[in-house]
Protein backbone atom coordinates (compact mmCIF):
# COMPACT_ATOMS: atom_id res chain seq x y z
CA UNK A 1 -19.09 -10.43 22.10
CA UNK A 2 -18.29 -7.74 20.05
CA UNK A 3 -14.82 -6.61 20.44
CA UNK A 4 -13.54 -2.77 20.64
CA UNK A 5 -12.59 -1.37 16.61
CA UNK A 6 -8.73 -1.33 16.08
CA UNK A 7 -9.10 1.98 13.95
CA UNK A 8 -11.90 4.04 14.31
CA UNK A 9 -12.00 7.61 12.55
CA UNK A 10 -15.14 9.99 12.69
CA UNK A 11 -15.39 13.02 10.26
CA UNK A 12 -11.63 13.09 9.38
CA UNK A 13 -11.12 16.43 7.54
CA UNK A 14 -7.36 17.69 6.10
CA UNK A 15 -6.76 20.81 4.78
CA UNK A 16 -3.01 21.89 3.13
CA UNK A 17 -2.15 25.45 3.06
CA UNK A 18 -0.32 26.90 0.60
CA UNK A 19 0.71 30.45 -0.04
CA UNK A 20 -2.49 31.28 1.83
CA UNK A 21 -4.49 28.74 -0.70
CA UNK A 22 -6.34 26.36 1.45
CA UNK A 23 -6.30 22.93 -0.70
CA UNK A 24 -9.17 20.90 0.80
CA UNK A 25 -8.53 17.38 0.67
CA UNK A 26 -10.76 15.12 2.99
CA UNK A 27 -14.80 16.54 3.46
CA UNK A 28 -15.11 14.37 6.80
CA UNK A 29 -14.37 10.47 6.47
CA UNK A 30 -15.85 8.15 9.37
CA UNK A 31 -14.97 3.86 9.45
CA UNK A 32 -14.03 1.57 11.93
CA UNK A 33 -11.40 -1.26 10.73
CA UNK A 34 -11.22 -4.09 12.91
CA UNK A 35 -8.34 -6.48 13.86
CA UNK A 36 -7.68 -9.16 10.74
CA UNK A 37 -9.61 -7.62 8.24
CA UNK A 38 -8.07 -6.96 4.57
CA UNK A 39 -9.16 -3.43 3.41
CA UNK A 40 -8.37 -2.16 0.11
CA UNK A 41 -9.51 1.88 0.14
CA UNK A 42 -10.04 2.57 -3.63
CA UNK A 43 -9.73 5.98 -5.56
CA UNK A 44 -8.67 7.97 -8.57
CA UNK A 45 -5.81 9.84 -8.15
CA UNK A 46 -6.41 12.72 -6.37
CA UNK A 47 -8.89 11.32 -4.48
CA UNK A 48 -7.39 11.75 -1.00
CA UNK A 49 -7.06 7.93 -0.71
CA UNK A 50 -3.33 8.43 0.01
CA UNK A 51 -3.26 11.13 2.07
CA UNK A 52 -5.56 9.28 4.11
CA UNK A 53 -3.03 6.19 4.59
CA UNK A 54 -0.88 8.72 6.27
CA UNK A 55 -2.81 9.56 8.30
CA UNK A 56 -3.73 6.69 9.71
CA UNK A 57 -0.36 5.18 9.44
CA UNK A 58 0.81 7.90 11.65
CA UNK A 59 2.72 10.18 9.03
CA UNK A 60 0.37 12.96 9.25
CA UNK A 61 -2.44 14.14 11.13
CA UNK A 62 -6.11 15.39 9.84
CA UNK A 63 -7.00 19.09 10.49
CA UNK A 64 -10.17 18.24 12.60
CA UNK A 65 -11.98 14.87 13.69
CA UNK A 66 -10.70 12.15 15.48
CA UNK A 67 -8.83 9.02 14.99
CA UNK A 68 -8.55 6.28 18.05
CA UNK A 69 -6.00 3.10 17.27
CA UNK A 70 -6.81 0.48 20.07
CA UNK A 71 -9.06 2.94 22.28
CA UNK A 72 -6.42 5.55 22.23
CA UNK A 73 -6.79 8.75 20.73
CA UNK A 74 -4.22 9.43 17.85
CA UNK A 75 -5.62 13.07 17.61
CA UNK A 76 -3.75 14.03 20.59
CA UNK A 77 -0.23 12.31 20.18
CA UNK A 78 3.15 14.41 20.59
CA UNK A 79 5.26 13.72 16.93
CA UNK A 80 7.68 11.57 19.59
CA UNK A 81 4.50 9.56 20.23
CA UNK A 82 3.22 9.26 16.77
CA UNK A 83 6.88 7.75 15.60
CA UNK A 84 6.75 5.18 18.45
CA UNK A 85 3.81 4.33 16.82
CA UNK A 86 5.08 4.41 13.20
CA UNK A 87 7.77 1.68 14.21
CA UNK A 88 5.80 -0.09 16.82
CA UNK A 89 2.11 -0.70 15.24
CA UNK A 90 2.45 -0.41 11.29
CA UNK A 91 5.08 -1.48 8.38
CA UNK A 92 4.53 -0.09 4.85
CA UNK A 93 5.07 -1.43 1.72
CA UNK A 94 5.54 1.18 -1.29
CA UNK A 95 5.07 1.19 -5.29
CA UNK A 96 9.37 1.99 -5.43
CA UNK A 97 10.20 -0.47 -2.80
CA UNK A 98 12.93 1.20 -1.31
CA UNK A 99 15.39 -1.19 -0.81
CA UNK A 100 18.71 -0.39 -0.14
CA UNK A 101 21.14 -1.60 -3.57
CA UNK A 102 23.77 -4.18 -3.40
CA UNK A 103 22.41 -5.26 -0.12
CA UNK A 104 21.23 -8.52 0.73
CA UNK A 105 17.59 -9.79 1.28
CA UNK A 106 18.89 -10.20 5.35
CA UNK A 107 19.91 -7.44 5.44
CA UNK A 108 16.95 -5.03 3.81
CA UNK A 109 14.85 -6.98 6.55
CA UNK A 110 16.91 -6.72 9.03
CA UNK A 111 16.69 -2.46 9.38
CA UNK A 112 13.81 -1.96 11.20
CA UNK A 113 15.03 -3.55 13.97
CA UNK A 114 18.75 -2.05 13.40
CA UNK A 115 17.63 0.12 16.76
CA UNK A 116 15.29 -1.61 18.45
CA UNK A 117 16.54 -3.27 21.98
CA UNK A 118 16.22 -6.80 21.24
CA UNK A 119 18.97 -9.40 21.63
CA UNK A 120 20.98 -10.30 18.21
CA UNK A 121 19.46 -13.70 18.20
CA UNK A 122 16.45 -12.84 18.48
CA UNK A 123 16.27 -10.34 15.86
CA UNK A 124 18.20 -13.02 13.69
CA UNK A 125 14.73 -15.43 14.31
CA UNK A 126 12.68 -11.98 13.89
CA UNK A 127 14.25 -11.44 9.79
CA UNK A 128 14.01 -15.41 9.16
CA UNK A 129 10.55 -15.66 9.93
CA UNK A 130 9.89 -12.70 8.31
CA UNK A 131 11.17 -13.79 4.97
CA UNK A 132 9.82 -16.97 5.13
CA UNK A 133 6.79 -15.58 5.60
CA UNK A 134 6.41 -14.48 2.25
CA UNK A 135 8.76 -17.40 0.84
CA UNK A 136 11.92 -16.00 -0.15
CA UNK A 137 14.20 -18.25 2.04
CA UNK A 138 16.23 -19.28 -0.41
CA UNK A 139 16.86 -15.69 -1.56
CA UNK A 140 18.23 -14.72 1.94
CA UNK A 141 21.81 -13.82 0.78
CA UNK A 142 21.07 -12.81 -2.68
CA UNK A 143 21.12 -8.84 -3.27
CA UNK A 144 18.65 -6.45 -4.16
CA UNK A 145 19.98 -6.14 -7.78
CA UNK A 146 19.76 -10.03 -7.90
CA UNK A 147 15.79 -9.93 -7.37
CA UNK A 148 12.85 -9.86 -9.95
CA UNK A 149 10.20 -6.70 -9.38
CA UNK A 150 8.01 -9.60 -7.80
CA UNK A 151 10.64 -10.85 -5.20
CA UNK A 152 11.62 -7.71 -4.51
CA UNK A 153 8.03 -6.44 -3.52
CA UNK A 154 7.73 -9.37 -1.24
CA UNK A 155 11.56 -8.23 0.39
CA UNK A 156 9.68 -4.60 1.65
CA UNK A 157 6.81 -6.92 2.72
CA UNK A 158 9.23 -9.01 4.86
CA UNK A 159 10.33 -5.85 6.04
CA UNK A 160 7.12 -4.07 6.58
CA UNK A 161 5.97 -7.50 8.84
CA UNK A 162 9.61 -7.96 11.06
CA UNK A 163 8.61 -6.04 13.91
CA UNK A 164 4.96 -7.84 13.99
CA UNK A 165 3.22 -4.94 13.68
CA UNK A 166 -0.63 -4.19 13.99
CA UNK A 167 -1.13 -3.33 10.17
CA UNK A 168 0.51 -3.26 6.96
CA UNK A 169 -0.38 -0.84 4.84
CA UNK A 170 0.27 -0.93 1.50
CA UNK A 171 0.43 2.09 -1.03
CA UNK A 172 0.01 1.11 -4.71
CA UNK A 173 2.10 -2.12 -4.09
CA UNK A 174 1.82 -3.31 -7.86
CA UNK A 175 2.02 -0.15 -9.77
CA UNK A 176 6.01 -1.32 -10.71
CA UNK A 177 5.22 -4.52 -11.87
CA UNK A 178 3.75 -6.52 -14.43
CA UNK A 179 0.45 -7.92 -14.42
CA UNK A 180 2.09 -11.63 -13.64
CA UNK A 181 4.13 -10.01 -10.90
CA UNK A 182 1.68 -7.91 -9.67
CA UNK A 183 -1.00 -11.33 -9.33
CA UNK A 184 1.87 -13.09 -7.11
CA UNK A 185 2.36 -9.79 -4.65
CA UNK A 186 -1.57 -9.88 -3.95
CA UNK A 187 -1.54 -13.75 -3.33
CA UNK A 188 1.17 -13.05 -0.40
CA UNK A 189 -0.76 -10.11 0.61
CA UNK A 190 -4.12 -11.51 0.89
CA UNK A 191 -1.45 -15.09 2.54
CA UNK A 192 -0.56 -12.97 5.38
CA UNK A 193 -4.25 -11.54 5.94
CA UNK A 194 -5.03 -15.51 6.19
CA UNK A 195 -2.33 -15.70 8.65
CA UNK A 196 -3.96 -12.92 11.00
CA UNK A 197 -2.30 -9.52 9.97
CA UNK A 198 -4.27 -6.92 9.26
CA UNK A 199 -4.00 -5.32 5.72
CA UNK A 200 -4.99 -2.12 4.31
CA UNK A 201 -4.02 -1.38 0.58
CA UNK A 202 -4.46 1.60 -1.09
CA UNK A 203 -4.98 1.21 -4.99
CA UNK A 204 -6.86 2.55 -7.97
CA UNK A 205 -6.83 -0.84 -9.82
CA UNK A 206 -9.84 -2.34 -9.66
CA UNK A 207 -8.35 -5.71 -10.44
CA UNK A 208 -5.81 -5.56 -7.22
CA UNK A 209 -8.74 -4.11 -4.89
CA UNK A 210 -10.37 -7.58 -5.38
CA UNK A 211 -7.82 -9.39 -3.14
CA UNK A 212 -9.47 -7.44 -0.34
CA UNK A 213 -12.28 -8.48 1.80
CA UNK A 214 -13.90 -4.82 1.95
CA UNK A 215 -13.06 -2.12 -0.45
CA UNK A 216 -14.08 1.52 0.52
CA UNK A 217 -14.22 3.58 -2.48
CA UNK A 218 -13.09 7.25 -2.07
CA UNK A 219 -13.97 10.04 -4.40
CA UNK A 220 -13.25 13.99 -4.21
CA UNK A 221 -12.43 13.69 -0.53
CA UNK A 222 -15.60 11.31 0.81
CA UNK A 223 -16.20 8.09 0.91
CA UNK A 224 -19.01 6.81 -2.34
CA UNK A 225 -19.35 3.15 -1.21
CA UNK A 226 -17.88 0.77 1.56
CA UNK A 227 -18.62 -3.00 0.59
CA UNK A 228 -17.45 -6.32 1.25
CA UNK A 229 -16.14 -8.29 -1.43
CA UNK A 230 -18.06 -11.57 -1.94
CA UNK A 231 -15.85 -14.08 -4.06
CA UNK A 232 -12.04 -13.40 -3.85
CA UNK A 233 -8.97 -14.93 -5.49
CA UNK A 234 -8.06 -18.42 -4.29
CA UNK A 235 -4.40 -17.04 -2.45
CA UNK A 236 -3.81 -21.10 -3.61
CA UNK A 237 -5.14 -20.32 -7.37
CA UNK A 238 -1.66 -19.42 -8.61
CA UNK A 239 1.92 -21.02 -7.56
CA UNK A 240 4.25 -17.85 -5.76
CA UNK A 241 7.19 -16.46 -7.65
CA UNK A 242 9.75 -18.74 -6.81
């Protein structure tokens, strides 16, 4: 039985206006993403591959189609709704990884759910899981300046994943590291797909798209190809930074 898309866009246009100039920057992009996969959307820079993240990770919205998350239509959210959203359904993990300096590993983890009504305890099971999740347990009380580029790529993924959300997206999450580094982020990536999250990376490296399942190539605003990825990297092929 086939089961209902989690995302599901049709003809997704966005327009900027600046000045009166009218930037065009998506020409009407349609997919449906189901639950579980691992999606790597693919692009020079420039090609709207970004600004399409946001909007489907609820920081922006397109100027005309439509855009349903679980059935419900994301077009027609208030901004109150579209937060909920933010901090309910998705985590993100960024190139800079915004961690907060001179702060522990715990801690970094622990901030989405700094106002969120669970009980301490739980939260305190929430962060642990979380960071053993992409095996950094024995990092938990080091600091942020304590942390290799690799480990601390894998911290915002502990924090992107705390809240359980729907999907992690991803925005050029190896463009700060080095190629070793980079390898080791995509092998706990492409570990938590295995483990049932639903992924979508945004890249122009053609070496990190290949973790992905499915890569949808974007180009001037449309979408040039959308193809699954036949042989993948063994997530078991290299050992994790330790």
């Amino acid at each position: 039985m086939e089961n209902a898309s989690l995302i599901s866009i049709r003809d997704i246009k966005k327009s900027y206006i600046n000045e009166e100039v009218e930037t065009k920057v998506l020409h009407g992009i349609s997919f449906d993403i189901q639950e579980g996969e691992f999606v790597a959307i693919m692009g020079p820079s420039g090609s709207g591959k970004s600004t399409l993240m946001h909007i489907l990770g609820f920081l922006d919205r397109p100027t005309s189609g439509s855009y349903s998350f679980r059935g419900k239509d994301v077009s027609k959210f208030s901004d109150d709704e579209l937060a909920e959203m933010r901090s309910s359904e998705v985590g993100f993990v960024f190139q800079a990884f915004f961690l907060l300096p001179r702060t522990t590993v715990y801690e970094n983890v622990m901030l989405p759910l700094v106002y969120t009504k669970f009980p301490s305890d739980k939260k305190d099971k929430m962060v642990r899981q979380a960071i053993e999740a992409v095996q950094l347990s024995h990092r938990v009380n080091h600091t942020s300046n304590q942390l290799s580029g690799g480990e601390k790529q894998r911290v915002a993924m502990a924090r992107a994943i705390v809240n359980q959300p729907s999907v992690v997206f991803a925005d050029e999450p190896t463009g700060n590291l080095d190629s070793k580094s980079g390898q080791q982020v995509m092998l706990q990536l492409q570990e938590l797909n295995e483990a049932g999250r639903t992924i979508i990376l945004v890249t122009h490296e053609k070496y990190t798209a290949e973790h992905a399942k499915r890569i949808i190539y974007v180009r001037d605003g449309l979408i040039t190809s959308d193809t699954t990825v036949n042989a993948r990297h063994d997530a078991h092929d290299g050992e994790l930074l330790k």
